[in-house]
Protein backbone atom coordinates (compact mmCIF):
# COMPACT_ATOMS: atom_id res chain seq x y z
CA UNK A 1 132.98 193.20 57.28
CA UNK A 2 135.20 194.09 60.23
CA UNK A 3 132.26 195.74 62.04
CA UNK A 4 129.18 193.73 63.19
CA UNK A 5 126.01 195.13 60.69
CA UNK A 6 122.83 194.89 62.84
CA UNK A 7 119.71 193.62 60.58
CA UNK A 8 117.01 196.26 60.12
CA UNK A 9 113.26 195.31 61.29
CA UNK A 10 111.25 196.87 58.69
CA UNK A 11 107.99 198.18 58.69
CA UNK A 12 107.13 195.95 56.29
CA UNK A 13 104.09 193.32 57.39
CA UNK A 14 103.98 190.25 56.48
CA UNK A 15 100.40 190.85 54.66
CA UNK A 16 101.41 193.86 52.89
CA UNK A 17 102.78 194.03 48.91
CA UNK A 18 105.23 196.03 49.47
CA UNK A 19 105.92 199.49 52.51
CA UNK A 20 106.39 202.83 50.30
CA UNK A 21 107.88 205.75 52.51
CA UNK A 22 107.99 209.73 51.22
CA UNK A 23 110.29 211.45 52.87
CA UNK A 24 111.77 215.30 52.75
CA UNK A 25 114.83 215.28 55.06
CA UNK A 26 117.91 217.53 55.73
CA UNK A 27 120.02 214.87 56.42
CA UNK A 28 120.46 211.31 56.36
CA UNK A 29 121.83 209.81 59.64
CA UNK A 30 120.39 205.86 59.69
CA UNK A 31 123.79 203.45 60.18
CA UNK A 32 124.57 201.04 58.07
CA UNK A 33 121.95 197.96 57.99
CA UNK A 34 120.53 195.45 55.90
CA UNK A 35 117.46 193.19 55.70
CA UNK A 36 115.66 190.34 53.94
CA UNK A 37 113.35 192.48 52.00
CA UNK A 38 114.20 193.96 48.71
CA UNK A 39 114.26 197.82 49.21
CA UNK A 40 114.18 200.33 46.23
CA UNK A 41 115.78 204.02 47.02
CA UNK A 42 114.75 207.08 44.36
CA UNK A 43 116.59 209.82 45.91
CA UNK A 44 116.49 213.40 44.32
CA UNK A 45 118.27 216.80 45.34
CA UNK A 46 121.24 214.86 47.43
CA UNK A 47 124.01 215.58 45.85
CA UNK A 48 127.43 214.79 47.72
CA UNK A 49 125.47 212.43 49.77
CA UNK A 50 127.52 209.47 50.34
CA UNK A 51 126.47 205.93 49.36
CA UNK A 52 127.66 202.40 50.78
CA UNK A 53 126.33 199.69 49.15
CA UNK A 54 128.07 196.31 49.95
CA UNK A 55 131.83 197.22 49.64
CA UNK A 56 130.92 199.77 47.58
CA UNK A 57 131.22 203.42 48.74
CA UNK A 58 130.35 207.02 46.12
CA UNK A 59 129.06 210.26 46.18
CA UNK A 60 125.80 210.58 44.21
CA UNK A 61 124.71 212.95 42.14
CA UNK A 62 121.12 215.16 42.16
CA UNK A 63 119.11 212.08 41.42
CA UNK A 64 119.48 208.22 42.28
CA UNK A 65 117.78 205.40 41.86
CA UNK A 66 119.14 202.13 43.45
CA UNK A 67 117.60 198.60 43.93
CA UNK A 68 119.16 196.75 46.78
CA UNK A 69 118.55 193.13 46.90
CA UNK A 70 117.84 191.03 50.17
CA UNK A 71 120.65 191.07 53.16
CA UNK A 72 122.67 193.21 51.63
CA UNK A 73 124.38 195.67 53.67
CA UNK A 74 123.43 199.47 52.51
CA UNK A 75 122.76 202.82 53.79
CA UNK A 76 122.94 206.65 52.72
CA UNK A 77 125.04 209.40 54.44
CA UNK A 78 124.80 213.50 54.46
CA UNK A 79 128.46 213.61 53.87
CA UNK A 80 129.43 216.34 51.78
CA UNK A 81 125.46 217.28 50.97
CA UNK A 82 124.54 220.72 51.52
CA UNK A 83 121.08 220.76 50.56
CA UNK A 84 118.33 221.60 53.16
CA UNK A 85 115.76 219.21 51.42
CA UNK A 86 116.31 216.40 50.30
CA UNK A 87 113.86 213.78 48.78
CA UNK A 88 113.46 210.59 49.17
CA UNK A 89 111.25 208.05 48.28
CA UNK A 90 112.12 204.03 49.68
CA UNK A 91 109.90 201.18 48.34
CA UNK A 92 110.28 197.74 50.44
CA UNK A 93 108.89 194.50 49.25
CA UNK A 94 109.28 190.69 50.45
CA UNK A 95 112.01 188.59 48.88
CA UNK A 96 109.15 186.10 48.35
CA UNK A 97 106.64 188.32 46.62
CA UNK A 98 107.47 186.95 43.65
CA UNK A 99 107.63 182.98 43.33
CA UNK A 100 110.30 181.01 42.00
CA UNK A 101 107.66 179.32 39.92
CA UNK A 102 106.39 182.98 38.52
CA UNK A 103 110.31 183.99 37.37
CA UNK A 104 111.43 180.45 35.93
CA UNK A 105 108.46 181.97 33.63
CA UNK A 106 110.21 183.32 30.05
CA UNK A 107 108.61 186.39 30.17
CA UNK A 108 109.96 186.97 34.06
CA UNK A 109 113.43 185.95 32.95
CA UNK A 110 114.70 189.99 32.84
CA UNK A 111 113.25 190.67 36.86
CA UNK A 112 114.38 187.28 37.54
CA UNK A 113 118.31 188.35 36.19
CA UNK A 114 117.43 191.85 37.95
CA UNK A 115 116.74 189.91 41.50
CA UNK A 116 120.23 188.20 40.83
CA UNK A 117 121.82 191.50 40.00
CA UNK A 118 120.83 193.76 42.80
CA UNK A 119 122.77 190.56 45.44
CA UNK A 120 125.32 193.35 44.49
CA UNK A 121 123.04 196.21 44.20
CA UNK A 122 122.18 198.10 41.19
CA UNK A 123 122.53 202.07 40.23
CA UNK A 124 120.35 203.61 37.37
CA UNK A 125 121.43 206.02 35.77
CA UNK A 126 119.78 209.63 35.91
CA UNK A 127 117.50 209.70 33.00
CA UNK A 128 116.25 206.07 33.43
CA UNK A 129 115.83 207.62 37.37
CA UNK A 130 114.11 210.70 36.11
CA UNK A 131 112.21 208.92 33.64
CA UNK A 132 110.78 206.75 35.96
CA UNK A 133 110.11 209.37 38.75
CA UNK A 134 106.50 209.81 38.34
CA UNK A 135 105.25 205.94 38.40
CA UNK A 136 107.66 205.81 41.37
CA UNK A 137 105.32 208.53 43.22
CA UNK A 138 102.42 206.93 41.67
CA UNK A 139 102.49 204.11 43.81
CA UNK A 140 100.53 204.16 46.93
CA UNK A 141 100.10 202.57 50.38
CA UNK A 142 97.13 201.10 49.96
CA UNK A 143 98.73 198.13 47.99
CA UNK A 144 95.68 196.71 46.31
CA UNK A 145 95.86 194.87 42.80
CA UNK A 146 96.45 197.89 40.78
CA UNK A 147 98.98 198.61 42.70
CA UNK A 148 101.03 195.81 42.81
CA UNK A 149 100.48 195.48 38.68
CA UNK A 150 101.98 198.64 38.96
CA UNK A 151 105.44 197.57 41.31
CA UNK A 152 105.48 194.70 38.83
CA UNK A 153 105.42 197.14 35.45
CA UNK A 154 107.92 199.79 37.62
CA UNK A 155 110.48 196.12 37.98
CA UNK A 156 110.11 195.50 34.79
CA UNK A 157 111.22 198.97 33.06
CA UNK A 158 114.06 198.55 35.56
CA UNK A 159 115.08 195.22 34.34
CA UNK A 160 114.84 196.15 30.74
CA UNK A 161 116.73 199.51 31.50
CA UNK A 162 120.26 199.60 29.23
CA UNK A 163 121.92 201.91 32.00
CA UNK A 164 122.52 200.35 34.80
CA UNK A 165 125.60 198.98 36.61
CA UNK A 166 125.88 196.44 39.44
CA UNK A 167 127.76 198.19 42.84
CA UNK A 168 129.21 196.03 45.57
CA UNK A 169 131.94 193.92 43.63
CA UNK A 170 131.29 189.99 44.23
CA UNK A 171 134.15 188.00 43.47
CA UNK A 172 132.44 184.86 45.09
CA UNK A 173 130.22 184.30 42.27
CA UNK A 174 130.38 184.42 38.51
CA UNK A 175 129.09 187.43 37.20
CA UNK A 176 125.17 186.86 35.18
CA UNK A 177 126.44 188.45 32.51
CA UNK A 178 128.76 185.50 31.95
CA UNK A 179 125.84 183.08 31.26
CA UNK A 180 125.69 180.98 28.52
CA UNK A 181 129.34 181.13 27.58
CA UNK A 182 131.92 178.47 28.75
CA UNK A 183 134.77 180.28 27.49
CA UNK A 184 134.10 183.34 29.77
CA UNK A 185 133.16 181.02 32.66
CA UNK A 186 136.75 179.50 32.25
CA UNK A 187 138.44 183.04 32.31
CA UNK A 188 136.68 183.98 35.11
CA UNK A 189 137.63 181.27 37.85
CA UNK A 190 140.94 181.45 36.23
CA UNK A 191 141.43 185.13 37.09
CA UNK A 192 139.84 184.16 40.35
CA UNK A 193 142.81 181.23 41.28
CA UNK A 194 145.59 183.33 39.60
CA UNK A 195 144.65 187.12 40.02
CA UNK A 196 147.90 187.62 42.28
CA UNK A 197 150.14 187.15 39.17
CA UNK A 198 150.98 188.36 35.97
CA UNK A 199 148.75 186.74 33.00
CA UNK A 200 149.81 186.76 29.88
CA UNK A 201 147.75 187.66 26.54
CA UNK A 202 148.96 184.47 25.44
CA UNK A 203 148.36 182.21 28.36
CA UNK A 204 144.92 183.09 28.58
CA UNK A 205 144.13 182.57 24.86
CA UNK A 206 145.62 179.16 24.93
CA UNK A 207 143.46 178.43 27.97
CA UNK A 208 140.56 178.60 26.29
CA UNK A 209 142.00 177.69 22.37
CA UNK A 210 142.18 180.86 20.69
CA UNK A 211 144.78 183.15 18.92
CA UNK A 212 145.46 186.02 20.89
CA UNK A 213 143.67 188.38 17.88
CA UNK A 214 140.63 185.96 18.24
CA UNK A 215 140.46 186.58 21.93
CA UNK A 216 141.33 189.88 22.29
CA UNK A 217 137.80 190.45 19.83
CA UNK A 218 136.02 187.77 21.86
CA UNK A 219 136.36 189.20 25.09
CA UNK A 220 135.76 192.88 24.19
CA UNK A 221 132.51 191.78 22.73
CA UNK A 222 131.15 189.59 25.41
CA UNK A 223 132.23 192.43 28.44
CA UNK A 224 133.04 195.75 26.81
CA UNK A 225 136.82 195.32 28.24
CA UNK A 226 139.94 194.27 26.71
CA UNK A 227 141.42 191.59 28.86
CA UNK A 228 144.29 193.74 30.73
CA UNK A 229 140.76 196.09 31.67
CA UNK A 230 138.91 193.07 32.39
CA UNK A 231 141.92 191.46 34.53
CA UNK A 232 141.97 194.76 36.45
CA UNK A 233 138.31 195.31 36.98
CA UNK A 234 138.86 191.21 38.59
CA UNK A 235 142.14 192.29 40.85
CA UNK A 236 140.45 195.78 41.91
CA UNK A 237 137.29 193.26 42.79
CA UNK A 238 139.82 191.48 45.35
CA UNK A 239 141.63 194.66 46.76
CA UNK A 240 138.33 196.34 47.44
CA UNK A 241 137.61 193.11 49.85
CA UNK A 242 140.97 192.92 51.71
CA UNK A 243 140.64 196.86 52.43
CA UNK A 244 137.23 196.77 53.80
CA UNK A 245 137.89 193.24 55.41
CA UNK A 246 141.54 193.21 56.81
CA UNK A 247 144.38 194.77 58.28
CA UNK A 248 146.64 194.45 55.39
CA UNK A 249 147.92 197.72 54.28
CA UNK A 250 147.27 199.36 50.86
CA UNK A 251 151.15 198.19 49.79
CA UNK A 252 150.26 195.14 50.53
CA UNK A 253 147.21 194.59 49.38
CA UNK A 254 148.53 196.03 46.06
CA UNK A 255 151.57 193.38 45.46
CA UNK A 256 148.82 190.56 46.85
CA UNK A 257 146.04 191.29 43.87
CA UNK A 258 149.21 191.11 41.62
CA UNK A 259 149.97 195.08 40.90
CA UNK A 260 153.64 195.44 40.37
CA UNK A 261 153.62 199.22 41.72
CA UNK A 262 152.06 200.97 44.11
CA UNK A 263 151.59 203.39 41.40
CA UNK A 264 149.95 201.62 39.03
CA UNK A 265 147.65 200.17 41.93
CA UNK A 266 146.89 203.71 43.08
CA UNK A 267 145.65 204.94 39.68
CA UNK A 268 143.52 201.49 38.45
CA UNK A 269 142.13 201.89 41.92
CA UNK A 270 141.30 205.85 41.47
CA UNK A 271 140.05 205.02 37.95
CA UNK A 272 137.64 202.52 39.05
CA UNK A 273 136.50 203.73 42.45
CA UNK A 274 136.74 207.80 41.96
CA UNK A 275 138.92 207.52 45.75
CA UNK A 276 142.64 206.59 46.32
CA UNK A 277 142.95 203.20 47.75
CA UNK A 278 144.38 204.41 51.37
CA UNK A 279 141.17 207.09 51.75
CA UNK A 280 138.64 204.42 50.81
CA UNK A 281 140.17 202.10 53.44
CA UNK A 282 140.10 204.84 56.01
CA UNK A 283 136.37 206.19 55.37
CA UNK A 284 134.55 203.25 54.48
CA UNK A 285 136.17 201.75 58.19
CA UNK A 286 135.17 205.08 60.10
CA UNK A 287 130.91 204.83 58.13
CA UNK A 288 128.41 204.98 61.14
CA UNK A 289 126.95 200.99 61.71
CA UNK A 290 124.83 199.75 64.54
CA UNK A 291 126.59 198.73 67.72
């Protein structure tokens, strides 16, 4: 980031399972922040409130859910909300709570892959939000046994939950979806070394010794994408970070992540981030952080 992010002391204590704060506000005016316990945000009646997560920046809609994993910059803004009450419920919890020991266990495996998800932060979508509204407001503050059985149940519907997407791009590290699979591994730090150029079909299939046909099907079934998509989603991943981190203008940063237009850059961009490249630079650089 180009401006300093102050860490957040928490309320958290060092004795406690986990903080749970209830909340009815009209607006939401906390800077940008982060800190090293895992923090959980249900947020209902806020729409056109404004969400950064990591380099990512959206409006949400009437109800969000969104786990945020440790040291991970994040915060909430009114922005374009109108509403007069807005609810929110935030659920904090050590990045220890759970051992390393406890999630090498099989049956941990999904909240373990969950913890490595939210590094980038991860959005639910509204009916797995909704769905899961009243055992959010179930917990209390007393955090006794039942009560953490009951965190560890609520992590566990999360982790198991088929809509959800990741937020904050990382190009730094592969992608967990990309476990267990070699030939995706090799894709992926090749379109991190050579994301500033063009890529053929064919260059990429002979990278990793299939026809072009063969890989086409491979890599739509392993990511959902076709590879031009998937190439895209990678370069976007890269533009997104020299925006938010340098001075480089969008023209630039376009013909640097290997767009041949400023055109084409402008509507991938739009497409993936629902903002033009040039306003994203300019609002997520003027969002409210500590001094």
């Amino acid at each position: 980031m180009v401006e300093k992010i102050n860490r957040e002391i928490t309320l958290l204590k060092p004795d406690d399972v986990f903080l749970i704060i209830n909340r009815v506000k009209k607006k939401f005016d906390f800077p940008i922040h982060f800190h090293p316990e895992y923090e959980l945000n249900f947020i209902l009646n806020g729409r056109g409130v404004r969400r950064v997560v990591g380099n990512s920046m959206e409006e949400i809609g009437d109800v969000e859910l969104v786990l945020v994993g440790s040291n991970l910059e994040h915060g909430w803004e009114t922005h374009h909300c109108k509403r007069n009450k807005i609810y929110e419920i935030t659920i904090q919890f050590h990045e220890n709570l759970f051992s390393d020991d406890l999630l090498s266990l099989k049956n941990f495996k999904p909240i373990k892959d969950l913890f490595i998800r939210s590094k980038q932060g991860v959005l639910f979508d509204e009916k797995t939000a909704i769905n899961l509204m009243s055992k959010i407001k179930a917990l209390s503050s007393e955090n006794g046994v039942d009560d953490f059985i009951k965190l560890l149940k609520l992590l566990e519907e999360l982790a198991n939950s088929k809509h959800q997407r990741t937020l904050s791009q990382n190009i730094d590290e592969r992608e967990n979806q990309f476990e267990g699979s070699d030939k995706i591994k090799k894709v992926h730090d090749f379109l991190n070394e050579n994301y500033a150029r063009k890529i053929s079909l064919k260059e990429i299939s002979s990278l990793v010794n299939m026809s072009q046909s063969s890989f086409n099907r491979f890599i739509k079934k392993r990511t959902g994408k076709t590879f031009i998509e998937f190439a895209n989603d990678k370069r976007i991943g890269y533009a997104t970070k020299f925006l938010v981190e340098t001075d480089l203008s969008v023209a630039e940063t376009a013909y640097r992540c290997g767009f041949n237009s400023i055109a084409n850059f402008n509507r991938f961009f739009k497409k993936s981030k629902n903002i033009t490249p040039s306003k994203f630079k300019t609002e997520f650089k003027s969002i409210q952080r500590f001094e």
